[in-house]
Protein backbone atom coordinates (compact mmCIF):
# COMPACT_ATOMS: atom_id res chain seq x y z
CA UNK A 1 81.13 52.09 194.10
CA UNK A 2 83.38 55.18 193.06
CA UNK A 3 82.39 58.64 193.86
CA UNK A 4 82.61 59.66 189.97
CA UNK A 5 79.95 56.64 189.52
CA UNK A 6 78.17 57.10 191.62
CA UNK A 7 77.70 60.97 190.68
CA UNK A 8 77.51 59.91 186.87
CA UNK A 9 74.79 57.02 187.80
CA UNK A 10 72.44 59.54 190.05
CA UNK A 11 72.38 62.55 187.25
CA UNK A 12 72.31 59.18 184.54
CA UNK A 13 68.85 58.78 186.39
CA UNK A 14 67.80 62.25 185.20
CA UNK A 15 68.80 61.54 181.67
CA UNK A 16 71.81 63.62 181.92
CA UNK A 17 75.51 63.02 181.00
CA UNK A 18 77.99 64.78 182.88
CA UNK A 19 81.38 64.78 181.27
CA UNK A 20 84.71 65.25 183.06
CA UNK A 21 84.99 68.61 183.51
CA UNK A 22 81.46 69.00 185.31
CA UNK A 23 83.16 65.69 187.34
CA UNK A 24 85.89 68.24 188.40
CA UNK A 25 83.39 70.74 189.29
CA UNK A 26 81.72 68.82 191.69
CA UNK A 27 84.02 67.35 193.27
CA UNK A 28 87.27 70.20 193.52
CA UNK A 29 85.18 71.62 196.57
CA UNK A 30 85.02 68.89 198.32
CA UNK A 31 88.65 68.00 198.26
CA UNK A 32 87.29 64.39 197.42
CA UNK A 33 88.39 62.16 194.77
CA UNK A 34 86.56 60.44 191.71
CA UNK A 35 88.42 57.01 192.61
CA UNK A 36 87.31 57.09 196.48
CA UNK A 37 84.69 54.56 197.02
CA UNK A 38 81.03 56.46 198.46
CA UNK A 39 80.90 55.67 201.99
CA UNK A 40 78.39 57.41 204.92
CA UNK A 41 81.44 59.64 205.69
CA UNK A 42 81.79 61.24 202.68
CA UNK A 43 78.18 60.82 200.37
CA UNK A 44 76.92 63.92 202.57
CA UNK A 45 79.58 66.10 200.86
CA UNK A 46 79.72 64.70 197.57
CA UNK A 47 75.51 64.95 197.73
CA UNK A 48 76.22 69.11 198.65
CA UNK A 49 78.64 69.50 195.76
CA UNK A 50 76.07 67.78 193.41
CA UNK A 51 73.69 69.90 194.50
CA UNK A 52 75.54 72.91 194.33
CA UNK A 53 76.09 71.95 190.78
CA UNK A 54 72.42 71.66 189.71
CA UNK A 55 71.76 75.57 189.10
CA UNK A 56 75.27 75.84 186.39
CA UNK A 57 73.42 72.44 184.99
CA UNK A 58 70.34 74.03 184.32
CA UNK A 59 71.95 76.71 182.41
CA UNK A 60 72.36 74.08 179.10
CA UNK A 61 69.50 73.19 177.12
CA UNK A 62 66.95 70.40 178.32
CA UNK A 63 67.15 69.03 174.51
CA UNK A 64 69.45 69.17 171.87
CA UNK A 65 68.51 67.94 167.92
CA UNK A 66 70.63 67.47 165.78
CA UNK A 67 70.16 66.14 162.04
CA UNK A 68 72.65 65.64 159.05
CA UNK A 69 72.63 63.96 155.98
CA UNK A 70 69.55 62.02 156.82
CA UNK A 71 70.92 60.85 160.36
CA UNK A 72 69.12 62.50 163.68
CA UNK A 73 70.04 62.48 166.97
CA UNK A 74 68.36 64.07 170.07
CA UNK A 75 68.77 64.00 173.81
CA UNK A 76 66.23 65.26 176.27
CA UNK A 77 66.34 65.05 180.18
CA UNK A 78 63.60 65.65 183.40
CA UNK A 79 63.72 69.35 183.68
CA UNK A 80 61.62 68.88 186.46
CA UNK A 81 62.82 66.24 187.45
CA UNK A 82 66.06 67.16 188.63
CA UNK A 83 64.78 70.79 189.49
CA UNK A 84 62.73 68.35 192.35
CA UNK A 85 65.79 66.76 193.35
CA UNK A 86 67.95 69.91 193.51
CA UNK A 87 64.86 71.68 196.08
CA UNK A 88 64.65 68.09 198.37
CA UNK A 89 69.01 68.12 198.66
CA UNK A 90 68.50 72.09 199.65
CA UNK A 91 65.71 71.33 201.83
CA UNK A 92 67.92 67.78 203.32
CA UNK A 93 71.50 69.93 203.89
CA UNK A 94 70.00 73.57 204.55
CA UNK A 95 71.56 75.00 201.28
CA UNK A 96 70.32 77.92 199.95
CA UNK A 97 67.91 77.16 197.55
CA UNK A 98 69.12 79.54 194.28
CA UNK A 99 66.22 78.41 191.72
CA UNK A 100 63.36 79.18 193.88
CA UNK A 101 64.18 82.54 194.68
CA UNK A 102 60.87 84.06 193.62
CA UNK A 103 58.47 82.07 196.25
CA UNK A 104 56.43 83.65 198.71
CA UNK A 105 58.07 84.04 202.16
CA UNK A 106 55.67 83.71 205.04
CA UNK A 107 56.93 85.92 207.92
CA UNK A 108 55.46 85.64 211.06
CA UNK A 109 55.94 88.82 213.27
């Protein structure tokens, strides 16, 4: 499978489209390409740069509506869903976790 797929497919599961551009956002970091095929030596990187990705993502509306001349459309995704996802990839690859900034800490002296 392609990397741009594969990343397509993954955020497809969370009801959300990614167009090109957010394609080239993901992937200019990790100096990998959209045509390379996912293997084990490179899904750990492409899974970081998806990751790293998530907090822009969450910037955009979780629905849009639209209606003219009679016609609707609407798109929705799992707010939660991916915010889930984006906390178990930061938890999996030690990334700093950028959405959950507000939890308690437990310190132990």
């Amino acid at each position: 499978m392609k990397v741009s797929d594969y990343i397509k497919q993954t955020f497809r599961d969370f009801g959300v489209a990614l167009s090109d551009a957010n394609l080239l956002t993901i992937l200019l970091p990790t100096k990998i390409s959209g045509e390379d095929e996912v293997n084990e030596d490179n899904i750990q990187p492409i899974s970081v740069g998806m990751t790293k990705f998530i907090p822009t993502l969450l910037l955009r509306g979780s629905s849009k509506s639209v209606s003219e001349n009679g016609h609707s459309k609407s798109q929705s995704w799992d707010i939660q869903g991916i915010k889930d996802y984006y906390f178990l990839m930061c938890k999996r690859y030690g990334l700093k976790d950028e959405l959950n900034t507000d939890k308690p800490k437990v310190i132990f002296l």
